[in-house]
Protein backbone atom coordinates (compact mmCIF):
# COMPACT_ATOMS: atom_id res chain seq x y z
CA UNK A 1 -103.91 64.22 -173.65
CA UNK A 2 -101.70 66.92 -171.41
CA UNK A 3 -98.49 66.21 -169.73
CA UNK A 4 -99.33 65.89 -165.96
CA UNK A 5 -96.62 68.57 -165.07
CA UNK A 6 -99.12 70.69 -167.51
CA UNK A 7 -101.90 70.36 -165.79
CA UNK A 8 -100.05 70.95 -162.47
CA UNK A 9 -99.01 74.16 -163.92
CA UNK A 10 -102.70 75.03 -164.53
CA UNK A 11 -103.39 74.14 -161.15
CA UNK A 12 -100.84 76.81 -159.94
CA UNK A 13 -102.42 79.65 -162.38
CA UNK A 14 -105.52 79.24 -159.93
CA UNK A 15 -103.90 78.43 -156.55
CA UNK A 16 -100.13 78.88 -156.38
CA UNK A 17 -98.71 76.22 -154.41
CA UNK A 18 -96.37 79.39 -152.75
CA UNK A 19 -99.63 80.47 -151.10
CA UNK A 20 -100.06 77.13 -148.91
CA UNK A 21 -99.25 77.29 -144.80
CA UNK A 22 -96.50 76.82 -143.60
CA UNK A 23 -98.11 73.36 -142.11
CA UNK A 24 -99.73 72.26 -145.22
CA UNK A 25 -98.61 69.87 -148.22
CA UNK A 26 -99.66 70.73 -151.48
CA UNK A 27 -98.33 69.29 -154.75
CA UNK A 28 -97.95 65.97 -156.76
CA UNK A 29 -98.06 63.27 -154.08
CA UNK A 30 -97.12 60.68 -156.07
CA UNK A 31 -96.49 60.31 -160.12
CA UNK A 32 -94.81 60.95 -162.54
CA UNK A 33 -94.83 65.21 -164.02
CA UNK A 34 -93.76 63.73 -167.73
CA UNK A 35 -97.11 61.47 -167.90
CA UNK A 36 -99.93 61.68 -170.26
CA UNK A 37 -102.78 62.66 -168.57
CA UNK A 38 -106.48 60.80 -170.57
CA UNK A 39 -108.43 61.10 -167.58
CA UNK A 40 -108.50 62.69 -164.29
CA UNK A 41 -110.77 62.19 -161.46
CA UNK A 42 -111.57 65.06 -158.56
CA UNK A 43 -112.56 64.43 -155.07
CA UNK A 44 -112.34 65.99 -151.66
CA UNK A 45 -110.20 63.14 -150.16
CA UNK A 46 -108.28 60.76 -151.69
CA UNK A 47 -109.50 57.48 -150.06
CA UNK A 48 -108.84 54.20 -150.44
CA UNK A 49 -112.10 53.90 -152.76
CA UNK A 50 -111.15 56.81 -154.68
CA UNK A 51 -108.35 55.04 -155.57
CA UNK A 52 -110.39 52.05 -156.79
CA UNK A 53 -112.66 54.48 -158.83
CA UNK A 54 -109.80 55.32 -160.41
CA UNK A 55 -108.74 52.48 -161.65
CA UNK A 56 -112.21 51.17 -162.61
CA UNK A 57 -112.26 54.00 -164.59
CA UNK A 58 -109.33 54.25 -165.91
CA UNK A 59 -108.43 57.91 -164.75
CA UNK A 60 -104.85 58.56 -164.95
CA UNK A 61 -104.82 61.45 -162.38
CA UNK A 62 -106.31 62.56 -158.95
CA UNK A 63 -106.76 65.77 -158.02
CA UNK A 64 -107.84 66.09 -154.04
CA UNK A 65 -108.48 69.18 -151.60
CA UNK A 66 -107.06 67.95 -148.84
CA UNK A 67 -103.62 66.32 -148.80
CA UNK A 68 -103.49 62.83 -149.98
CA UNK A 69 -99.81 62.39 -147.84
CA UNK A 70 -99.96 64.54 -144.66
CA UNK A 71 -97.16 64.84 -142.06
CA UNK A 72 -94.46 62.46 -142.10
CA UNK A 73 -93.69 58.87 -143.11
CA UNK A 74 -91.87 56.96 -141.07
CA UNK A 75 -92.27 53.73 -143.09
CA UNK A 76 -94.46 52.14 -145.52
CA UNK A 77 -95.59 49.14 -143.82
CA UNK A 78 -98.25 47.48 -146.21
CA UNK A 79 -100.44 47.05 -143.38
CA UNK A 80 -101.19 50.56 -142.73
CA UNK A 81 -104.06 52.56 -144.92
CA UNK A 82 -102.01 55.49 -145.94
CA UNK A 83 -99.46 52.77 -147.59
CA UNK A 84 -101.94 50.84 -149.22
CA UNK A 85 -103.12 53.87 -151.15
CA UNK A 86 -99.97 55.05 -151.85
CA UNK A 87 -98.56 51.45 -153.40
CA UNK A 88 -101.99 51.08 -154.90
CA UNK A 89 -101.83 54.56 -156.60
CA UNK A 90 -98.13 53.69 -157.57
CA UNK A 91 -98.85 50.37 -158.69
CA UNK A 92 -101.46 51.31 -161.20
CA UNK A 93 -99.57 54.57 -162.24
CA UNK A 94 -102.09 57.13 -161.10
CA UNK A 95 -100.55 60.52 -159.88
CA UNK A 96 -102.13 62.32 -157.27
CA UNK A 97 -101.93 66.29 -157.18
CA UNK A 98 -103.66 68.04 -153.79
CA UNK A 99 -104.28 71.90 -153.51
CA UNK A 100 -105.25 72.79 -149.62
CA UNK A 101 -104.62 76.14 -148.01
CA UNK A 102 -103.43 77.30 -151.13
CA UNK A 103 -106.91 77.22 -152.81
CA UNK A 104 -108.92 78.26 -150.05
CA UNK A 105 -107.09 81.31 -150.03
CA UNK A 106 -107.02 81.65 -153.75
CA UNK A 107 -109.39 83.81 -156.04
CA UNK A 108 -111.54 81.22 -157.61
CA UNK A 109 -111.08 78.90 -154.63
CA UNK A 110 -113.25 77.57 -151.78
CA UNK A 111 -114.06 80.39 -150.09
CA UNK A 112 -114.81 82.06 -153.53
CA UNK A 113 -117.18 79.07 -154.30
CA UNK A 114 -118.65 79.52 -151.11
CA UNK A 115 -119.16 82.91 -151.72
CA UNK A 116 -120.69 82.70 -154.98
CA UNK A 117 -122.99 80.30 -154.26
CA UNK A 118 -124.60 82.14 -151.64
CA UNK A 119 -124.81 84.99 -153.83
CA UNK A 120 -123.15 87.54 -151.54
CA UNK A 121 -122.29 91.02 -152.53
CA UNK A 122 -119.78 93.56 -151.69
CA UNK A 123 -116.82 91.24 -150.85
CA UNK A 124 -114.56 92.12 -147.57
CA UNK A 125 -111.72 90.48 -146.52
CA UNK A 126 -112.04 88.43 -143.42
CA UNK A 127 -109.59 87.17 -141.36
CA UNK A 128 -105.67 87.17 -141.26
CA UNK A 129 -103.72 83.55 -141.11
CA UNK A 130 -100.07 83.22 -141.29
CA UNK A 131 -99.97 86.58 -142.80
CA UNK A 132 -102.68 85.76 -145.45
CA UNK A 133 -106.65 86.40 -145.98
CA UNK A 134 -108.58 83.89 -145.30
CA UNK A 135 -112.52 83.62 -145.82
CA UNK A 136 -114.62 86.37 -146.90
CA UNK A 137 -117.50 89.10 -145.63
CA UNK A 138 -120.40 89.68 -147.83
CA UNK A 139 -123.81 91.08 -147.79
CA UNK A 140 -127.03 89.42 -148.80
CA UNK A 141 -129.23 91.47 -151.06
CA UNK A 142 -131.58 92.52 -148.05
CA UNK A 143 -132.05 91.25 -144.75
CA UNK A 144 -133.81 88.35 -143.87
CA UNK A 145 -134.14 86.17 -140.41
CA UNK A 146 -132.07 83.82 -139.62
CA UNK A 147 -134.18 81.03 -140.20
CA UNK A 148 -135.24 81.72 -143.58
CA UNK A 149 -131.26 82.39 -144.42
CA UNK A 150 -130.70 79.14 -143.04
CA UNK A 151 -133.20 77.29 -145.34
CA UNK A 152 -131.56 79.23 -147.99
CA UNK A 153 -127.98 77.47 -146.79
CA UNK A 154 -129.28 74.09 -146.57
CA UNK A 155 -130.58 74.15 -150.13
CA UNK A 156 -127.68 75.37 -151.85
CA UNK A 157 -125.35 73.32 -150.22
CA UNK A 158 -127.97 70.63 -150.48
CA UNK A 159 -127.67 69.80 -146.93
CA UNK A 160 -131.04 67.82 -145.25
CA UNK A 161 -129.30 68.79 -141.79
CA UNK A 162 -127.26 71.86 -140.36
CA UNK A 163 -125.97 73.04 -137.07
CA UNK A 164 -127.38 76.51 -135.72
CA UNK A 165 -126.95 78.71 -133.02
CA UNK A 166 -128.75 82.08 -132.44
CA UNK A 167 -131.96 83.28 -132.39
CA UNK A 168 -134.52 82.35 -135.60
CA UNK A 169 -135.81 85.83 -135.49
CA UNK A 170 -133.14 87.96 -135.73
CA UNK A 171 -132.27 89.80 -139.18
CA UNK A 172 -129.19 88.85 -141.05
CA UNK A 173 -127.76 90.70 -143.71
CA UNK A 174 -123.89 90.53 -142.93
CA UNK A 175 -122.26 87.05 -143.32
CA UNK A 176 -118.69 85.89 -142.78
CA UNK A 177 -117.67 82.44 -144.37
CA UNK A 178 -114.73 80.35 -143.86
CA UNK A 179 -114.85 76.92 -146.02
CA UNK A 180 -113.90 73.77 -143.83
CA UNK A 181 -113.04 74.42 -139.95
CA UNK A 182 -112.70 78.13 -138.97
CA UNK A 183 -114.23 77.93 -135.47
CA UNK A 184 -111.04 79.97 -134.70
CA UNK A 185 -112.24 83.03 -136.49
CA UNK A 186 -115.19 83.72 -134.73
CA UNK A 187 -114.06 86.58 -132.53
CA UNK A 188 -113.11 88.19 -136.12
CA UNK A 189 -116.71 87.64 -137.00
CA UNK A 190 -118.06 89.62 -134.10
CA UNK A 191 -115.29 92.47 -134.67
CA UNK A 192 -116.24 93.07 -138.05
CA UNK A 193 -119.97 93.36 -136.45
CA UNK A 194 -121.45 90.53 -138.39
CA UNK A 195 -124.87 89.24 -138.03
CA UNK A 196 -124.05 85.45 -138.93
CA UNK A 197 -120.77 83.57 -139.60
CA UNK A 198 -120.80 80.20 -141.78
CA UNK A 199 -118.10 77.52 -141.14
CA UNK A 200 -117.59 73.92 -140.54
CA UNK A 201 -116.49 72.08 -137.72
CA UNK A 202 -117.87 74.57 -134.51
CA UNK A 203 -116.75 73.45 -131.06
CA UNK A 204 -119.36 74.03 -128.29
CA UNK A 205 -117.31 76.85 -126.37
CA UNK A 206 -116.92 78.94 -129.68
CA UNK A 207 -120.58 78.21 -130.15
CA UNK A 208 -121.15 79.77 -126.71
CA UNK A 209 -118.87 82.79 -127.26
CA UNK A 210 -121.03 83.26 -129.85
CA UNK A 211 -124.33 83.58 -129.28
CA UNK A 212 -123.13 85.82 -125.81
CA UNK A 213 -122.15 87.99 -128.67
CA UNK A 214 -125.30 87.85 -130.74
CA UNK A 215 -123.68 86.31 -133.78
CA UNK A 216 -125.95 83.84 -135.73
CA UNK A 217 -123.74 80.74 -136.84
CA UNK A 218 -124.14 77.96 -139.39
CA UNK A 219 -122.07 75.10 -138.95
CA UNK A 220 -122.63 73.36 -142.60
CA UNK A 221 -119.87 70.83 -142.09
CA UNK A 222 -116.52 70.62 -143.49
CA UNK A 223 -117.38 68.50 -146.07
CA UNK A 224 -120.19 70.39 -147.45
CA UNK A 225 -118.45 74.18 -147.46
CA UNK A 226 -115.72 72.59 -149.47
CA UNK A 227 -117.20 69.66 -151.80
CA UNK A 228 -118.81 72.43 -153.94
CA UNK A 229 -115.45 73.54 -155.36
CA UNK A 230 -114.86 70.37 -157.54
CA UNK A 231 -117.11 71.00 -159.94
CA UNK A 232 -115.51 73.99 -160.36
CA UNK A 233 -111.87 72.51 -160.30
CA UNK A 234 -113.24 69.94 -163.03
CA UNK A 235 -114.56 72.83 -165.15
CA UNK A 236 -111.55 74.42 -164.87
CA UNK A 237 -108.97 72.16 -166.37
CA UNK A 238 -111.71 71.12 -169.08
CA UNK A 239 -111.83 74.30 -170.41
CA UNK A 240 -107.86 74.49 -170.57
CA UNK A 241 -107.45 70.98 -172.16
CA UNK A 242 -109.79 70.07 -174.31
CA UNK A 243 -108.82 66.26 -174.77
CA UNK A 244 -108.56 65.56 -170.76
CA UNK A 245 -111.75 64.44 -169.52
CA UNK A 246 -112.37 65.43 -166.05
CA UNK A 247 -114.85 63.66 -164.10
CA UNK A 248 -116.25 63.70 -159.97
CA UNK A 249 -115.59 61.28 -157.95
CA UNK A 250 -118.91 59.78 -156.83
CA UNK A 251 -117.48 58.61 -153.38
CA UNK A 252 -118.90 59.97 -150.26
CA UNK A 253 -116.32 60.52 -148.17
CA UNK A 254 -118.43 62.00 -145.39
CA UNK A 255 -117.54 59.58 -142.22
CA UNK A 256 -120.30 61.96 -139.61
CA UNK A 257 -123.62 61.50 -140.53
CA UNK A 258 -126.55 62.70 -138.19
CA UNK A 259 -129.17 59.29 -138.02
């Protein structure tokens, strides 16, 4: 067992809560900092039924991406979903910690992940947000076309379906990433002349400015550019305590699916 304030603290080792935006909300949510921590249970989103898994399995802890309270409360009328889960997590004394901006900006974060996983070399910084980095440049071991770096994509993220734009033929061998929606960034992508830029979450006018540019982009989803850090989160606080077991939520909080 670990006090949850120590785990919290291990949480900030790898992605100081002082690095989140300005907008963001990072933190314990809800719980108590002096609690013994048994169990703790990781997921992208704290839903409803992440909740329930929770108690089913007797986890004493979440520990989300994205923010399990966002923006303000105005009241805590039972009715709404946001309440529920926050009188059901209080109710069966589950704490809820959430890391956002703060670990996709942090070494060992998202974007790392991301990175990683796509075995990309030569790391670059990408682009600038509220005066920090953000995403990542890379280079692929030698070029290929963009369709065959696309199949590559789709089977490390284990995605059956992506969202291209750019012609199948041309050779990639620079890549920009951003993990979860970085649409914004693309004009940084084409400055820093790369060939293909992976993100989530593409509107079609960026999509446009894009290929007039001859960038190659990949949007693999939100969900998908991000999921892939919990098993890294869980491995994480494993290795640091020893007698916490940390598990993955096995809810798939994906609410767009392509039929």
């Amino acid at each position: 067992m670990a006090e949850c304030g120590k785990i919290i603290e291990k949480m900030n080792e790898l992605a100081p809560e002082s690095l989140a935006f300005g907008w963001d909300n990072v933190g314990l949510m809800v719980g108590d900092r002096k609690k013994e921590i048994k169990k703790i249970l990781f997921a992208l989103d704290c839903y409803e039924e992440v909740i329930d898994e929770a108690i089913q399995h007797n986890a004493d802890m979440i520990v989300t991406h994205h923010p399990f309270i966002f923006g303000k409360i105005k009241n805590l009328d039972y009715d709404l979903p946001l309440t529920k889960k926050i009188v059901k997590a209080i109710k069966n004394d589950i704490a809820v910690y959430s890391a956002h901006t703060n670990l996709d900006i942090a070494k060992g974060g998202t974007n790392s992940v991301l990175f990683e996983r796509l075995s990309l070399q030569r790391e670059e910084p990408f682009a600038i947000s509220e005066g920090s980095e953000i995403g990542k440049v890379g280079f692929l071991k030698e070029e290929v076309t963009f369709k065959d770096f696309i199949d590559f994509v789709k089977k490390e993220l284990k995605a059956e379906y992506v969202t291209v734009n750019g012609e199948m033929n041309k050779k990639i061998y620079k890549i920009a990433l951003c993990t979860g929606s970085g649409g914004e960034f693309i004009s940084e992508a084409i400055n820093k002349g790369c060939d293909c830029y992976i993100t989530g979450d593409i509107k079609y006018h960026d999509a446009q400015k894009a290929f007039e540019n001859g960038l190659c982009l990949i949007d693999a989803t939100h969900y998908l550019t991000e999921v892939i850090v919990l098993d890294c989160l869980c491995e994480y606080i494993r290795k640091s305590f020893s007698d916490v077991e940390c598990v993955i939520s096995r809810f798939n909080g994906q609410t767009l699916h392509i039929m």
